[in-house]
N, C-alpha and C. Protein backbone atom coordinates (compact mmCIF):
# COMPACT_ATOMS: atom_id res chain seq x y z
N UNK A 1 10.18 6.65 -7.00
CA UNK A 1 9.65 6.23 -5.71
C UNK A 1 8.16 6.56 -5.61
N UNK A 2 7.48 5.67 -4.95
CA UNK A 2 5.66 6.05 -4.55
C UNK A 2 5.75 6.65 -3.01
N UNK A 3 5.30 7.94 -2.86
CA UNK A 3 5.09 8.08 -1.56
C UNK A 3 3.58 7.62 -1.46
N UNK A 4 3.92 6.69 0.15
CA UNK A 4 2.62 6.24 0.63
C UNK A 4 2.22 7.04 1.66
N UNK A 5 0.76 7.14 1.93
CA UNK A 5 0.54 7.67 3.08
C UNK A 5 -0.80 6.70 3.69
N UNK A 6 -0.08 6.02 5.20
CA UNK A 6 -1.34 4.86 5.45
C UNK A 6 -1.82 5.62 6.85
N UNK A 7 -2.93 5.19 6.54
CA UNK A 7 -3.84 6.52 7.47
C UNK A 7 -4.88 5.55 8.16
N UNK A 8 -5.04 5.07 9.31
CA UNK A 8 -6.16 4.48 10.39
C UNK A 8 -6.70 5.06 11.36
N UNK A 9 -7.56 4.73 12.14
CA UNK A 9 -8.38 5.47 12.92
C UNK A 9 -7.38 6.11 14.28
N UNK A 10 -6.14 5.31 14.75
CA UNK A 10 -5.39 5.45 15.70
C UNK A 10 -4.53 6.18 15.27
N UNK A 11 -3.99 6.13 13.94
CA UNK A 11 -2.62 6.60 13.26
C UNK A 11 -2.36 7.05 12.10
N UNK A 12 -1.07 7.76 11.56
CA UNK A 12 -0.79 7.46 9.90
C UNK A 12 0.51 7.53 10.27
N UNK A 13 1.01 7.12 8.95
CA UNK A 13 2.45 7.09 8.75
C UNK A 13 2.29 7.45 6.97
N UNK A 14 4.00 8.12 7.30
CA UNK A 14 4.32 8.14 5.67
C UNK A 14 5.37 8.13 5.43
N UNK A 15 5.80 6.92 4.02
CA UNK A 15 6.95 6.55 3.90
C UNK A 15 7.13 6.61 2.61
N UNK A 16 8.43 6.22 1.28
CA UNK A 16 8.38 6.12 0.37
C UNK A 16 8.80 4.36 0.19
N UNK A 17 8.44 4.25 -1.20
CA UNK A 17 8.84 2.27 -1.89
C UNK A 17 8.86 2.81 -3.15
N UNK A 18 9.57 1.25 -3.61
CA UNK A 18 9.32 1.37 -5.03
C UNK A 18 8.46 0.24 -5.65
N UNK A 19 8.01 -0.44 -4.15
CA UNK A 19 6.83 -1.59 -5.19
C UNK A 19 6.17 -2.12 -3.37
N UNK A 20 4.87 -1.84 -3.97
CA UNK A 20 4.30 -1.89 -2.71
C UNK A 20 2.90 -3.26 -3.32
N UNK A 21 2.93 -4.40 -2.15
CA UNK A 21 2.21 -4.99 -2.49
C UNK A 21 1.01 -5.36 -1.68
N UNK A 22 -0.61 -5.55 -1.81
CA UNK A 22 -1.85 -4.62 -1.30
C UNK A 22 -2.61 -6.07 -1.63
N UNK A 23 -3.37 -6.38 -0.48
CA UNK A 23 -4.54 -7.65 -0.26
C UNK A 23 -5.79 -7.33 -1.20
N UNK A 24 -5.81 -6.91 -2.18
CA UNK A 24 -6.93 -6.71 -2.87
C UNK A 24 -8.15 -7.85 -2.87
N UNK A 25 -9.08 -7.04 -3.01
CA UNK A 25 -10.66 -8.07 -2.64
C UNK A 25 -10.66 -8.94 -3.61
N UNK A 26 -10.17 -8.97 -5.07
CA UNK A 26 -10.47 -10.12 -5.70
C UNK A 26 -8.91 -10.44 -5.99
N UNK A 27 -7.75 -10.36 -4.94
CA UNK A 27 -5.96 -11.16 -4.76
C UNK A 27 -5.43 -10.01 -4.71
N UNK A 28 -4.04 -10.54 -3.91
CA UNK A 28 -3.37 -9.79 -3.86
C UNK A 28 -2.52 -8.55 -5.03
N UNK A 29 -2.15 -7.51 -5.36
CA UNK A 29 -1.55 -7.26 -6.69
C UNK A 29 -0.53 -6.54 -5.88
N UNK A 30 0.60 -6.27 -6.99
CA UNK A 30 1.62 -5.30 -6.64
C UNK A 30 1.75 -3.90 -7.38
N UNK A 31 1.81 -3.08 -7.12
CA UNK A 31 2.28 -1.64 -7.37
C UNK A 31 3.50 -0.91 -7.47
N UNK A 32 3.95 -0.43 -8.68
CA UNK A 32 5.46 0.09 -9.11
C UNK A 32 5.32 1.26 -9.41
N UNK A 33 6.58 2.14 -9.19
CA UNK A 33 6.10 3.69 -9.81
C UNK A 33 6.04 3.22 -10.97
N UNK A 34 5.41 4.71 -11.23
CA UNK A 34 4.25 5.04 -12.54
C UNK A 34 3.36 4.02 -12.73
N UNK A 35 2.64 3.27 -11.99
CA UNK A 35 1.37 2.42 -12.22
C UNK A 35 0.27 3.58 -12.63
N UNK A 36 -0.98 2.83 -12.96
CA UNK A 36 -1.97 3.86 -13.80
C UNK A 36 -2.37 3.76 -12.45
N UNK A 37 -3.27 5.08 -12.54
CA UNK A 37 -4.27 5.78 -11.28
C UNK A 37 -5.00 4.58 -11.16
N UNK A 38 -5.12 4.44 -9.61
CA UNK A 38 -6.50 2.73 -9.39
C UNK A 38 -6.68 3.29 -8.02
N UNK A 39 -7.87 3.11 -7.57
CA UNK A 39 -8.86 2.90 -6.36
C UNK A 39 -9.32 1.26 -6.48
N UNK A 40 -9.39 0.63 -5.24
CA UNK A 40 -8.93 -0.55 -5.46
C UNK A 40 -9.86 -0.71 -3.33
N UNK A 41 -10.67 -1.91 -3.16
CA UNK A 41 -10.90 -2.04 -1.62
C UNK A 41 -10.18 -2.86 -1.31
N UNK A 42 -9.61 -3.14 -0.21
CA UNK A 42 -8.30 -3.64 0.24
C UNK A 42 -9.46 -5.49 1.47
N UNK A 43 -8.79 -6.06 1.37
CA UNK A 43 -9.36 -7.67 2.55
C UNK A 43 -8.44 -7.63 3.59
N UNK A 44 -8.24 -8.09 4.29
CA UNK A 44 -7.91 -8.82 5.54
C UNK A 44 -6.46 -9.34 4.55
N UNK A 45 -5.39 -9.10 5.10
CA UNK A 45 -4.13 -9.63 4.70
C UNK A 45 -3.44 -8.54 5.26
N UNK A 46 -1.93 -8.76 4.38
CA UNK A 46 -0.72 -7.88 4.54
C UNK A 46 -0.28 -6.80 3.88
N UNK A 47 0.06 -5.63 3.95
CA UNK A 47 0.52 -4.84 2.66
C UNK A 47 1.71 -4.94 3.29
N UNK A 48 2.83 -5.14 2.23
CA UNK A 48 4.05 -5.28 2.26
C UNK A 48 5.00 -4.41 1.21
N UNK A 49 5.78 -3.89 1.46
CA UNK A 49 6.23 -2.63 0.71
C UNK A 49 8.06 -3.07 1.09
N UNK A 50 8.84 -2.56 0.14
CA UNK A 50 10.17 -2.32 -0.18
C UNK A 50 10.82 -1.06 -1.30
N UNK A 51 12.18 -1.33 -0.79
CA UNK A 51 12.95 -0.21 -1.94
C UNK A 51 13.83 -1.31 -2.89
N UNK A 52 14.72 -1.19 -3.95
CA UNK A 52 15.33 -1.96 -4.40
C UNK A 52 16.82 -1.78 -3.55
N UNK A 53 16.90 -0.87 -2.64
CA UNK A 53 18.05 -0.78 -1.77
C UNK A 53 17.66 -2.15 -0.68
N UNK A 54 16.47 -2.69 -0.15
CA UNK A 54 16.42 -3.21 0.43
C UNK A 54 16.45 -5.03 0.04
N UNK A 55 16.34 -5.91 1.30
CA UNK A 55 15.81 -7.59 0.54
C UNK A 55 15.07 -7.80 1.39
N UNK A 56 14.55 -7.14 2.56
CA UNK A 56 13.52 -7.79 3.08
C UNK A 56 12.39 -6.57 3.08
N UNK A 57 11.25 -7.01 2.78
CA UNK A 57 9.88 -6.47 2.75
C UNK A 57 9.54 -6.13 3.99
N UNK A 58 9.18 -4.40 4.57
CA UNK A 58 8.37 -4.13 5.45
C UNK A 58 6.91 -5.00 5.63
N UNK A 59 5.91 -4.80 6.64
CA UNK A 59 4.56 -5.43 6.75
C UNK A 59 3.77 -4.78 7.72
N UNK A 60 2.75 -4.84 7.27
CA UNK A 60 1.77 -4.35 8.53
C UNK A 60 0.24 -5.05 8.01
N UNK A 61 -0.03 -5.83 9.09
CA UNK A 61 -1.26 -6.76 8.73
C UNK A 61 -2.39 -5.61 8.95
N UNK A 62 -3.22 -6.12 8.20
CA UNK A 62 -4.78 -5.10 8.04
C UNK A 62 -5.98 -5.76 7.97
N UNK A 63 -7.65 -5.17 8.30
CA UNK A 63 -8.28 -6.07 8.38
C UNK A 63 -9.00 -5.75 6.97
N UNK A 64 -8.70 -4.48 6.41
CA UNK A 64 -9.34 -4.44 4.96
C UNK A 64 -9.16 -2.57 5.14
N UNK A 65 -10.18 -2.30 4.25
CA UNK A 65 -9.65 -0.43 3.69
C UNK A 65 -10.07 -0.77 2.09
N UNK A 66 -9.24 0.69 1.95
CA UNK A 66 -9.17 1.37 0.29
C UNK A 66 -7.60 1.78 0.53
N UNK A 67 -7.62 2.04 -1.38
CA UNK A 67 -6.39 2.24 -1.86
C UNK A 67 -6.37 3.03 -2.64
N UNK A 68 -5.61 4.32 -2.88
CA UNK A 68 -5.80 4.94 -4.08
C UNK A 68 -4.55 5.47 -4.79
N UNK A 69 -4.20 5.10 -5.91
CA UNK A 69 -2.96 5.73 -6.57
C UNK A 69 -3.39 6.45 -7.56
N UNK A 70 -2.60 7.85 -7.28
CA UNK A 70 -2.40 8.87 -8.55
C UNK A 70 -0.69 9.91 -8.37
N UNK A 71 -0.28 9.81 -10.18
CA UNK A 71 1.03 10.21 -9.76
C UNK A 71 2.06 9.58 -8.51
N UNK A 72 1.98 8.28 -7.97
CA UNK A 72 3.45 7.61 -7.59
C UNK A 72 2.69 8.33 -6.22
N UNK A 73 1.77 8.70 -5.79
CA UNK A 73 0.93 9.13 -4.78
C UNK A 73 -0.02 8.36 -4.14
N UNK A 74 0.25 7.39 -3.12
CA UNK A 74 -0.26 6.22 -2.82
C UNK A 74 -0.98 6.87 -1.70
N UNK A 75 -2.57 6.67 -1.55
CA UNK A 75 -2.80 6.51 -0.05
C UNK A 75 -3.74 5.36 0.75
N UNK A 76 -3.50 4.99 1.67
CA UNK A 76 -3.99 3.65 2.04
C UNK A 76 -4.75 4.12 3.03
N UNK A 77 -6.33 3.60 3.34
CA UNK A 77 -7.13 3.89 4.36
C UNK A 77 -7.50 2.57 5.23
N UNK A 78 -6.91 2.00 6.06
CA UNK A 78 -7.46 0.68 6.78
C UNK A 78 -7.50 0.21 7.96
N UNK A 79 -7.89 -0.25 8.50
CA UNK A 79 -8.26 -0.68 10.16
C UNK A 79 -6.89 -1.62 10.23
N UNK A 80 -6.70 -1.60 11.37
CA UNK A 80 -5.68 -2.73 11.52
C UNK A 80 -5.88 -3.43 13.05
């Protein structure tokens, strides 16, 4: 599992997934545990995240941010 932790000026939350997918500035990409360490600036879109227990994808629209994974240790910084 990746624990995420999404952190905005109003709020954070923290949850766990096992594939979390992130509006990246040059497309969207997806993220699985054990992905390699990435810092990554996030656009205007959706990050959308799940477990394989689940079939429908959480969401929370964003207007952009950063991203940083190390160790299955996700944290997301973005306006929404």
């Amino acid at each position: 599992m990746i624990k995420v932790k999404v952190l905005t000026p109003e709020w954070s939350r923290e949850f766990t997934a096992d594939r979390v997918f992130l509006p990246g500035t040059l497309g969207e990409f997806e993220v699985l545990r054990n992905h390699a360490p990435i810092i990554s600036t996030l656009t205007a879109g959706e990050i959308k995240w799940g477990t394989e227990a689940s079939t429908e994808l959480e969401r929370l629209a964003v207007k952009g941010g950063v991203v940083r994974l190390k160790d299955n240790n996700m944290d997301i910084c973005v306006e929404v």
